[in-house]
Protein backbone atom coordinates (compact mmCIF):
# COMPACT_ATOMS: atom_id res chain seq x y z
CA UNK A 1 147.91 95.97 115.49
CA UNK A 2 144.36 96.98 114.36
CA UNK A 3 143.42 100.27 115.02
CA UNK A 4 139.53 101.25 114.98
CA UNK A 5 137.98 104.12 113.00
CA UNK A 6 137.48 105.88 116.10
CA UNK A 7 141.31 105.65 117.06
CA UNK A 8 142.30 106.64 113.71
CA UNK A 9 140.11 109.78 113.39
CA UNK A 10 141.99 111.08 116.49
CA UNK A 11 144.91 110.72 114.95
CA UNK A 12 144.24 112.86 111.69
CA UNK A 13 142.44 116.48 111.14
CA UNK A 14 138.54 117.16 111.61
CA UNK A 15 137.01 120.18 111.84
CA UNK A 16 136.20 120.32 114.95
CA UNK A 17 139.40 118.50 116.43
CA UNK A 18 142.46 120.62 118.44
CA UNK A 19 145.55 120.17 117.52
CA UNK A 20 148.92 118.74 119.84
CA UNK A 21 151.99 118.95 118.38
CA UNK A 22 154.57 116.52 119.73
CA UNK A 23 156.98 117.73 122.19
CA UNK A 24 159.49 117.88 119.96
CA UNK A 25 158.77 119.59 116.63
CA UNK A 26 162.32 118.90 115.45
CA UNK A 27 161.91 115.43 115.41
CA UNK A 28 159.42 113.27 114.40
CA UNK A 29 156.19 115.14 113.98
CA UNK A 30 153.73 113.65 114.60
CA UNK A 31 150.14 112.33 113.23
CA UNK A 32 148.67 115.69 111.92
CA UNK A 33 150.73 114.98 109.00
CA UNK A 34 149.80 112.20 106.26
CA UNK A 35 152.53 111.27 102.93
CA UNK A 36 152.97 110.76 99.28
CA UNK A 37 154.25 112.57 96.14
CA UNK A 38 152.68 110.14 93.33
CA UNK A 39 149.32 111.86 93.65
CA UNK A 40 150.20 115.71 94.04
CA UNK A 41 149.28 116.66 90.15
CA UNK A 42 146.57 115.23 91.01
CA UNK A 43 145.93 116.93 94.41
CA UNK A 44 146.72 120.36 92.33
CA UNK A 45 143.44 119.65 89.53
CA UNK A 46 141.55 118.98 92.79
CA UNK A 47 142.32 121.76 94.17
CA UNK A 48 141.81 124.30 91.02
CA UNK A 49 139.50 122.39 88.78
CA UNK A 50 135.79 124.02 89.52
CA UNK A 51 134.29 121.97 87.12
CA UNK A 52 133.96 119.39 89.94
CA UNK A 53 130.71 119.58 91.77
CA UNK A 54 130.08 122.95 91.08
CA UNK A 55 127.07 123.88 93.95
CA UNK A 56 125.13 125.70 91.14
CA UNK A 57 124.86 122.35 89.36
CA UNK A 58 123.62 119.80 92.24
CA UNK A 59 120.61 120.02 94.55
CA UNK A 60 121.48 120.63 98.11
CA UNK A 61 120.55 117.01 98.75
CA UNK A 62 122.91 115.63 96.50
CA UNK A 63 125.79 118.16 97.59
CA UNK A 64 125.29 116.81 101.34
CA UNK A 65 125.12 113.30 100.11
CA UNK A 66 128.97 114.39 98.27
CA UNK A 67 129.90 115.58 101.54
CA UNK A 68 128.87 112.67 103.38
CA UNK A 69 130.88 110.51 100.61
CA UNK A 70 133.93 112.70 101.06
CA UNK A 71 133.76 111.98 104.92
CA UNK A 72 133.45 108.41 104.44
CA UNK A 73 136.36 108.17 102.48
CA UNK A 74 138.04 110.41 105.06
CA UNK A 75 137.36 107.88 107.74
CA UNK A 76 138.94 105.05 105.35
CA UNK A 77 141.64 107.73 104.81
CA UNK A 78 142.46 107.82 108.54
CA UNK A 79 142.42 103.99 109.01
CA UNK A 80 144.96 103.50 106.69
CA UNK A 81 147.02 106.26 108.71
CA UNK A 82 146.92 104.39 111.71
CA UNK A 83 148.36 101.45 109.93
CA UNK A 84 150.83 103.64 108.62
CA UNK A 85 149.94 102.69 105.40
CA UNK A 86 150.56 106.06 104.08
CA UNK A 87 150.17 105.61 100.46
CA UNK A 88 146.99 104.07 100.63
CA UNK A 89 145.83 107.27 102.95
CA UNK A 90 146.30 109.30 101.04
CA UNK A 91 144.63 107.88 98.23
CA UNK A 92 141.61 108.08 100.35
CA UNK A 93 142.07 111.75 100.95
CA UNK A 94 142.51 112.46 97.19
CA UNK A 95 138.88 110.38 96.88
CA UNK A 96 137.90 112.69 99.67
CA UNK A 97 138.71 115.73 98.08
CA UNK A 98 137.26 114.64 94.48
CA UNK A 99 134.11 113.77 96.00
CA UNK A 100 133.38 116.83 98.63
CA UNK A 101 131.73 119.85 96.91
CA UNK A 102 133.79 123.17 96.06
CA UNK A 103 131.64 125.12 98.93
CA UNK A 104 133.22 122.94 101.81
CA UNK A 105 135.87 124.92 102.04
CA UNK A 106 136.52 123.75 105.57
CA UNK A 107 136.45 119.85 105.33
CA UNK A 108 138.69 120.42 102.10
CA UNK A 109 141.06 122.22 103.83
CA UNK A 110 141.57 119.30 106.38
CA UNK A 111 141.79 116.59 103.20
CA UNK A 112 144.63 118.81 102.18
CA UNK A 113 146.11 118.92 105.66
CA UNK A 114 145.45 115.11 106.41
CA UNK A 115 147.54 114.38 103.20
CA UNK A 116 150.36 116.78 104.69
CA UNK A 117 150.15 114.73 107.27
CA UNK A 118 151.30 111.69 105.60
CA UNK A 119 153.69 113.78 103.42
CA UNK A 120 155.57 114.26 106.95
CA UNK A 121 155.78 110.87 108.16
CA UNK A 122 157.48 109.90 104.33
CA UNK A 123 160.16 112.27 105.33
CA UNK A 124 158.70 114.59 101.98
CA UNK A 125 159.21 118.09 103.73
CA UNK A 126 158.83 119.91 100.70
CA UNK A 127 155.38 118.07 99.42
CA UNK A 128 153.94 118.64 102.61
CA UNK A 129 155.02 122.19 102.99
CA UNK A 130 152.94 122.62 99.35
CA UNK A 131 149.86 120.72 100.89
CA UNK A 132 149.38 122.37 103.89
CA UNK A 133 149.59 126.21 101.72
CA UNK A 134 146.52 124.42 99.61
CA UNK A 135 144.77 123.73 103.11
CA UNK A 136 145.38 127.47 104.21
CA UNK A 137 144.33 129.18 101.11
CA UNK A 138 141.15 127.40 101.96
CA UNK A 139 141.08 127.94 105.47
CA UNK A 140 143.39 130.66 106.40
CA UNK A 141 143.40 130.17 110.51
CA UNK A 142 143.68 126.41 110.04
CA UNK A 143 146.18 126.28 113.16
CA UNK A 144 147.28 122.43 112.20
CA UNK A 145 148.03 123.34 108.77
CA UNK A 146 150.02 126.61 109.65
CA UNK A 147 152.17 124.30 112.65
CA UNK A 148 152.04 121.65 110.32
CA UNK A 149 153.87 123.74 107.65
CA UNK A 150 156.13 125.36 109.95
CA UNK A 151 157.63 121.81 111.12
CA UNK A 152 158.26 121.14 107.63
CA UNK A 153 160.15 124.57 106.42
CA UNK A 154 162.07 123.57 110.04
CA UNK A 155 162.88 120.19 108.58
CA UNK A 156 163.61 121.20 105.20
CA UNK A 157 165.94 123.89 107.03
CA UNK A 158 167.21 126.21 103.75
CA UNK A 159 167.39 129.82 105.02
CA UNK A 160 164.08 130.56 103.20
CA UNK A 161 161.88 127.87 104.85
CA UNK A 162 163.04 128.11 108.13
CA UNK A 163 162.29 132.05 107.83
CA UNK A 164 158.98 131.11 106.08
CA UNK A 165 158.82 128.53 109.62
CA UNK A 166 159.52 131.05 111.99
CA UNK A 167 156.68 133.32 110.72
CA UNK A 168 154.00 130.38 110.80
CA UNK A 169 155.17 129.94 113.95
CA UNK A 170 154.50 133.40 115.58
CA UNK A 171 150.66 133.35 113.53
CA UNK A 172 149.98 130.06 115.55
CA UNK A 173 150.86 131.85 118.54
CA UNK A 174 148.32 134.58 117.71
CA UNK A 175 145.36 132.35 116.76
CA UNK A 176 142.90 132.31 119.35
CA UNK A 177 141.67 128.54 119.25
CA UNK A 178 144.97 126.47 120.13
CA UNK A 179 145.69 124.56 123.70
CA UNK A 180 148.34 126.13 125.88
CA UNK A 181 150.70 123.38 125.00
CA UNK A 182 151.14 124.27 121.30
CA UNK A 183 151.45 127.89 122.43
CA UNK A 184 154.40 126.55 124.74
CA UNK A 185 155.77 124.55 121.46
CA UNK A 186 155.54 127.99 119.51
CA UNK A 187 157.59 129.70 121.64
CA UNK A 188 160.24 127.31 121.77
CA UNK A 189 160.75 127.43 118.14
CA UNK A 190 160.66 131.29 117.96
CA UNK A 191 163.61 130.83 120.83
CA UNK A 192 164.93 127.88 118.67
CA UNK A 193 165.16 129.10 114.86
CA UNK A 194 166.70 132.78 114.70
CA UNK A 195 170.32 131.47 115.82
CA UNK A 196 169.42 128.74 112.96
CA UNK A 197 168.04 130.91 110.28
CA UNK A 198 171.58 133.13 110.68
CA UNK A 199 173.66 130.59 110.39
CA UNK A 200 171.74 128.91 107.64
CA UNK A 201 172.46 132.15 106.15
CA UNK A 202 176.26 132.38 106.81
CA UNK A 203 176.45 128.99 105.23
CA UNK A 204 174.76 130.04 102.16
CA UNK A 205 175.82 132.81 101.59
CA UNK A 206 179.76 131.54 101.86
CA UNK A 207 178.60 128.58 99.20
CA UNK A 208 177.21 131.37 96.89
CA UNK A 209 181.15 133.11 97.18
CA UNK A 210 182.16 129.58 96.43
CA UNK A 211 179.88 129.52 93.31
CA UNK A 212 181.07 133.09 91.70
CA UNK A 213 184.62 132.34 92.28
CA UNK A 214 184.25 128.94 90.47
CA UNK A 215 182.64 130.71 87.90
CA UNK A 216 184.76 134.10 87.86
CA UNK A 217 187.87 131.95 87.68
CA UNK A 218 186.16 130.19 84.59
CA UNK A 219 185.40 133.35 82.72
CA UNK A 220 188.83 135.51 84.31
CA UNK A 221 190.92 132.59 82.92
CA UNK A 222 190.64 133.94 79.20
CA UNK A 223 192.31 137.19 80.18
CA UNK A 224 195.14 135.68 82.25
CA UNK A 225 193.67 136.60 85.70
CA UNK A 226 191.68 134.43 88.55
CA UNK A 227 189.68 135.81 91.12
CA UNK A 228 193.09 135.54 93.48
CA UNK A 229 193.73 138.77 91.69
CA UNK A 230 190.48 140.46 93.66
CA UNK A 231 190.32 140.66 97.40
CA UNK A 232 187.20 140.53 99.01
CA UNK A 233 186.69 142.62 102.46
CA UNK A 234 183.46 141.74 104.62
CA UNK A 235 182.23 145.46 106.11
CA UNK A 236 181.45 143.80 110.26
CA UNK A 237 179.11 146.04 110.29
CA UNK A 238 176.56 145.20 107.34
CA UNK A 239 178.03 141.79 106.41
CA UNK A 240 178.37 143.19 102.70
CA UNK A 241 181.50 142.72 101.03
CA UNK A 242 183.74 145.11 98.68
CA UNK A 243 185.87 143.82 96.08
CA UNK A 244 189.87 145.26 95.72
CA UNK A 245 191.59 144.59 92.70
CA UNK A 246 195.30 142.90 93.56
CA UNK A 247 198.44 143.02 90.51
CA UNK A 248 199.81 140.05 91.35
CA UNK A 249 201.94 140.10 88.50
């Protein structure tokens, strides 16, 4: 079904848009999130390549007719979202960004989060986590690009990133210019993700053991010994462990 520019624009980030998370940050969040991997070298010159428009260089007529350029492809950007032709957004947004001028820090920080956006709908956690850091070094209360990151350290789920998640979550919370709804959403994930980050940690921490035993029995082996020889004793306490030496000879 066709969707119209106006429809689409809704959909993605603006400046001067609010953000609503869905209900559901676990699942499938949502349009403030765009998608696609092929272009993120490219994304990264973008970002870090000042030779690009530099405002020094261009008369301030010809930096706001850059800007209006970059918008324009932003609205093309945002059609193809609605489609869900993600791929294609994105190349718009990568247009968007080429085109807007280094001193829009703002509108490039929503190019970068728009992209993120499409990065989440492509199931590409990690990409998107990446874009939406470039977005908040630009803009750092961007309150769609900090949620937006925290669903995808939640999805990506490792005991770093859903820490990481849990602390984007809380400085959401404390920004001053997001709807009582995505304050409500907050919450729930900083109810939701301790019990998860601990036993995110439990796991990996018991597949690290895993790991060094594989690898002690590997090097133990030339002397006659395995790690069976060494008993390992978890303190309740601290959840360190101390390691006993066992003759099992």
């Amino acid at each position: 079904m066709a969707v119209n520019g106006a429809a689409a624009e809704q959909m993605t980030d603006s400046p001067n848009t609010e953000f609503t998370p869905v209900a559901d940050s676990t699942q499938d969040p949502q349009v403030e999130h765009p998608t696609d991997v092929s272009a993120t070298d490219d994304i990264q010159e973008y970002a870090t390549d000042d030779e690009f428009y530099d405002s020094h260089e261009y008369s301030t007529e010809e930096l706001e007719r850059m800007l209006r350029e970059a918008n324009d492809f932003k609205t093309a950007g945002n059609e193809y979202f609605a489609k869900g032709q993600y791929d294609e957004a994105i190349g718009k947004y990568e247009d968007a960004l080429f085109a807007c001028p280094e001193r829009n820090t703002e509108e490039r920080a929503v190019f970068f989060s728009n992209i993120a956006a499409c990065q989440m709908k492509q199931n590409k956690y990690t990409e998107a986590k990446d874009t939406c850091s470039k977005a908040i070094e630009l803009s750092p209360a961007y309150s769609k690009a900090i949620f937006r990151r925290a669903q995808a350290g939640e999805k990506i789920a490792s005991y770093s990133a859903l820490t990481e998640a849990l602390k984007d979550y809380q400085s959401v919370r404390e920004l001053p210019d997001i709807t009582d709804f995505t304050r409500k959403e907050c919450l729930k994930a900083e109810q939701r993700l301790p019990s998860m980050i601990k036993d995110q940690g439990e796991k990996e921490k018991e597949e690290m053991m895993g790991k060094l035993k594989d690898l002690g029995n590997t090097l133990l082996g030339k002397f006659g010994l395995s790690t069976n020889n060494f008993q390992m004793q978890k303190d309740p306490s601290s959840g360190n462990y101390s390691v006993n030496f066992v003759n099992k000879n």
